[in-house]
N, C-alpha and C. Protein backbone atom coordinates (compact mmCIF):
# COMPACT_ATOMS: atom_id res chain seq x y z
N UNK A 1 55.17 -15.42 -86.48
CA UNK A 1 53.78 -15.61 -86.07
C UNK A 1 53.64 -17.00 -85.43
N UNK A 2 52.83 -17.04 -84.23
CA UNK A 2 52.93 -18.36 -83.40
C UNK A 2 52.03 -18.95 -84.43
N UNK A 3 52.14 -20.51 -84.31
CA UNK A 3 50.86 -21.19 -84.62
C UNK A 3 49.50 -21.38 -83.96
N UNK A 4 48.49 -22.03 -84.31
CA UNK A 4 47.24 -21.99 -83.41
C UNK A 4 47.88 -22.94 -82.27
N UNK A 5 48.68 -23.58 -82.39
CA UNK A 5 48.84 -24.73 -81.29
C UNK A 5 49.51 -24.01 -79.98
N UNK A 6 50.61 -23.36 -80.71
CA UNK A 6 51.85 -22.92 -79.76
C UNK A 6 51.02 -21.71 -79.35
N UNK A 7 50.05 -20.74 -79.96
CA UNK A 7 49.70 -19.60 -79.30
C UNK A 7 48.32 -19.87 -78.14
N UNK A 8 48.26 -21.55 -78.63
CA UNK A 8 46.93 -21.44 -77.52
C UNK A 8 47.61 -22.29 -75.53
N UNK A 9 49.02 -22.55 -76.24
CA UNK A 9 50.17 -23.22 -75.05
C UNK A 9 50.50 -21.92 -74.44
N UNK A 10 50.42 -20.74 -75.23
CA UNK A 10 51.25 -19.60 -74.53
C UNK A 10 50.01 -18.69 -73.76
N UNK A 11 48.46 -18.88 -73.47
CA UNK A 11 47.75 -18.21 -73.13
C UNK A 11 47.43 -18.71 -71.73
N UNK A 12 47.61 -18.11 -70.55
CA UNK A 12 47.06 -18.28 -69.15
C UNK A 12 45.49 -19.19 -69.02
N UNK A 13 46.17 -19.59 -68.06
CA UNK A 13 44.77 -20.30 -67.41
C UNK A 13 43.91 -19.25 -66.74
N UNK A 14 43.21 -18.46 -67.73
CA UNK A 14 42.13 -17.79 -67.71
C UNK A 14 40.70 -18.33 -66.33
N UNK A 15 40.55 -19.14 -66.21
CA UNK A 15 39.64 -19.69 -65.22
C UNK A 15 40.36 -19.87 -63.63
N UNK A 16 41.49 -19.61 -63.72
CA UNK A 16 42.17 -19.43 -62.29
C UNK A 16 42.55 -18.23 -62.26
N UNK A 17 42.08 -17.20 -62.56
CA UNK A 17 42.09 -15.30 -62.62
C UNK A 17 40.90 -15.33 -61.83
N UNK A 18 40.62 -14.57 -61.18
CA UNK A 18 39.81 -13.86 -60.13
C UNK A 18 38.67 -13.00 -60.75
N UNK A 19 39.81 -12.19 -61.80
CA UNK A 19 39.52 -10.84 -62.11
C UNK A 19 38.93 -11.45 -63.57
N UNK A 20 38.37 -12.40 -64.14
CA UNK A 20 38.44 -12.51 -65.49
C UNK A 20 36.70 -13.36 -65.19
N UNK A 21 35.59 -13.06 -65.68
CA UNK A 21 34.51 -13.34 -66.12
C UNK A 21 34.11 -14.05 -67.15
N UNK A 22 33.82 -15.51 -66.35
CA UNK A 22 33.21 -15.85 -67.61
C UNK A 22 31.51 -16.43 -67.71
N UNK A 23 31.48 -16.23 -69.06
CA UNK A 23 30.08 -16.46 -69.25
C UNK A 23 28.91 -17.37 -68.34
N UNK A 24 29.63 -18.53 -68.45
CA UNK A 24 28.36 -19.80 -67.83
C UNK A 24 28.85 -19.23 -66.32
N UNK A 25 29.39 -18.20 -65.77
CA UNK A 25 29.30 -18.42 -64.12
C UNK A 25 28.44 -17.18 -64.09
N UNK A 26 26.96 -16.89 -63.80
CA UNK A 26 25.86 -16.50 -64.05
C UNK A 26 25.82 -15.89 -62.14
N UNK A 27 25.62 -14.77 -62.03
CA UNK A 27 25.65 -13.94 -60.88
C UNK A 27 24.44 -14.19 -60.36
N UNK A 28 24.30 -13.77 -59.26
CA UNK A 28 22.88 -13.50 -58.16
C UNK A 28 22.60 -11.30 -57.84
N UNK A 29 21.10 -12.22 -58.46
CA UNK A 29 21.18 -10.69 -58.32
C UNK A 29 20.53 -9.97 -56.70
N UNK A 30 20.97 -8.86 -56.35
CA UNK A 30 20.87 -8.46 -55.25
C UNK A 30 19.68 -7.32 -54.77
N UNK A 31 18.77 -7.08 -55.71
CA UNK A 31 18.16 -6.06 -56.34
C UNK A 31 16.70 -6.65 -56.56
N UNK A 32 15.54 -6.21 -56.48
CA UNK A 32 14.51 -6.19 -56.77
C UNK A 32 14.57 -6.45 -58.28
N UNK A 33 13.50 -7.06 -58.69
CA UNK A 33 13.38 -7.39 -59.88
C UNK A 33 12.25 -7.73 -60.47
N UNK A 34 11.84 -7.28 -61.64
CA UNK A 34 10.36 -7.41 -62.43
C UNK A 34 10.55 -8.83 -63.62
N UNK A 35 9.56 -9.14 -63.30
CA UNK A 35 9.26 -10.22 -64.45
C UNK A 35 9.08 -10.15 -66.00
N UNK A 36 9.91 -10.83 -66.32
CA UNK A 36 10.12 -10.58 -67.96
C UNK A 36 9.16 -10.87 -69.06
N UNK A 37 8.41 -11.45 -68.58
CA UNK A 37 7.01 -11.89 -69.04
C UNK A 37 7.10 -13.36 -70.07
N UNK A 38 8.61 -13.70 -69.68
CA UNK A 38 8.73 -14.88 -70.49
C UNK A 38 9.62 -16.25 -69.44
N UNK A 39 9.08 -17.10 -68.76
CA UNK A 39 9.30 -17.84 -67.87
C UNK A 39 11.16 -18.34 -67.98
N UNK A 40 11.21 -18.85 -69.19
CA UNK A 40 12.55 -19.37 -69.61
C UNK A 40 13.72 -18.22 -69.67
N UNK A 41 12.89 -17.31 -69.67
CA UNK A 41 14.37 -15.84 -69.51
C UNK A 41 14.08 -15.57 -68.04
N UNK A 42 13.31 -15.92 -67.42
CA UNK A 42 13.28 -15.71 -66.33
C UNK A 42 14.21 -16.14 -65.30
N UNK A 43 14.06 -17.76 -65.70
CA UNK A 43 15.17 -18.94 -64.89
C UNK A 43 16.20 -18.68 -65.39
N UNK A 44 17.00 -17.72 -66.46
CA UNK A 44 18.45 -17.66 -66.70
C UNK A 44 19.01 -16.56 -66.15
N UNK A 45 17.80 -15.35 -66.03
CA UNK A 45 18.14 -14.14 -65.67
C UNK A 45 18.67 -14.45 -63.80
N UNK A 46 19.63 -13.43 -63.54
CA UNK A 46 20.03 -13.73 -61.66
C UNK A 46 18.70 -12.73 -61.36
N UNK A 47 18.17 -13.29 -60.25
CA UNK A 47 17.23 -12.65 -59.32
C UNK A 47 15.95 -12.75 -60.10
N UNK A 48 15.38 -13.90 -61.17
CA UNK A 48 14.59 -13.99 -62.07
C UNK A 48 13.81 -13.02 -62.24
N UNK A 49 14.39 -12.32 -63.02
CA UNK A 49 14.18 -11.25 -63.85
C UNK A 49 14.77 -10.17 -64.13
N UNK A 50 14.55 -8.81 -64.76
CA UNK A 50 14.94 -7.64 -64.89
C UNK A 50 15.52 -7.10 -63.84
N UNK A 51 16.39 -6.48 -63.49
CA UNK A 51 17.14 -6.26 -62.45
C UNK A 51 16.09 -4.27 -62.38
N UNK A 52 15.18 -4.14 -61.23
CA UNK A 52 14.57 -2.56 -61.01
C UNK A 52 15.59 -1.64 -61.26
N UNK A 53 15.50 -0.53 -62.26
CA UNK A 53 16.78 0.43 -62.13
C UNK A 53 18.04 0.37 -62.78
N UNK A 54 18.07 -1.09 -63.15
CA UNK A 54 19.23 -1.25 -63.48
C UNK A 54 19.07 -1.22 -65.49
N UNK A 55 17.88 -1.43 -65.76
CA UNK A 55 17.79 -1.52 -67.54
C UNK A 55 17.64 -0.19 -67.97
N UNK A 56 17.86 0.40 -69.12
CA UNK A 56 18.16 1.64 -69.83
C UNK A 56 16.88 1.30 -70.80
N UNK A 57 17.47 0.12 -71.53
CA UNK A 57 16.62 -0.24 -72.86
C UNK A 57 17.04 -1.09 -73.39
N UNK A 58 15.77 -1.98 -73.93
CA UNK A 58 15.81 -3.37 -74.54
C UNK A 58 15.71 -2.75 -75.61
N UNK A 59 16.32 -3.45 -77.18
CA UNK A 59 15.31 -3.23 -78.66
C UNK A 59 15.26 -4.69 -79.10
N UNK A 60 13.91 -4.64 -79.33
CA UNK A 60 14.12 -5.92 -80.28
C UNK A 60 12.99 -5.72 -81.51
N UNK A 61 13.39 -6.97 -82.66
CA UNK A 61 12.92 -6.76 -83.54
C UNK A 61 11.39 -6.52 -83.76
């Protein structure tokens, strides 16, 4: 079993992959979009807001 050290030496430079997504790089959206009714999810969401067509379903508590 590697150690945490040696198994984190043996993992690719993940951020020079093309194909690999990561979180803080936040898309543009291309799509019409409705307002979330909450300003601060607004400015994080791409295309500030709900992407038209594209949501199924929110649940929240």
């Amino acid at each position: 079993m590697l150690s945490p050290t040696s198994a984190a030496r043996a993992l690719p430079d993940l951020g020079a992959m093309c194909h690999v997504w990561c979180a803080g790089e936040l898309g543009s959206a291309s799509l019409p979009t409705v307002d979330t009714g909450y300003a601060g999810l607004n400015q994080v969401l791409p295309g500030g807001g709900w992407p038209q067509g594209a949501l199924i379903e929110l649940l929240q508590p």
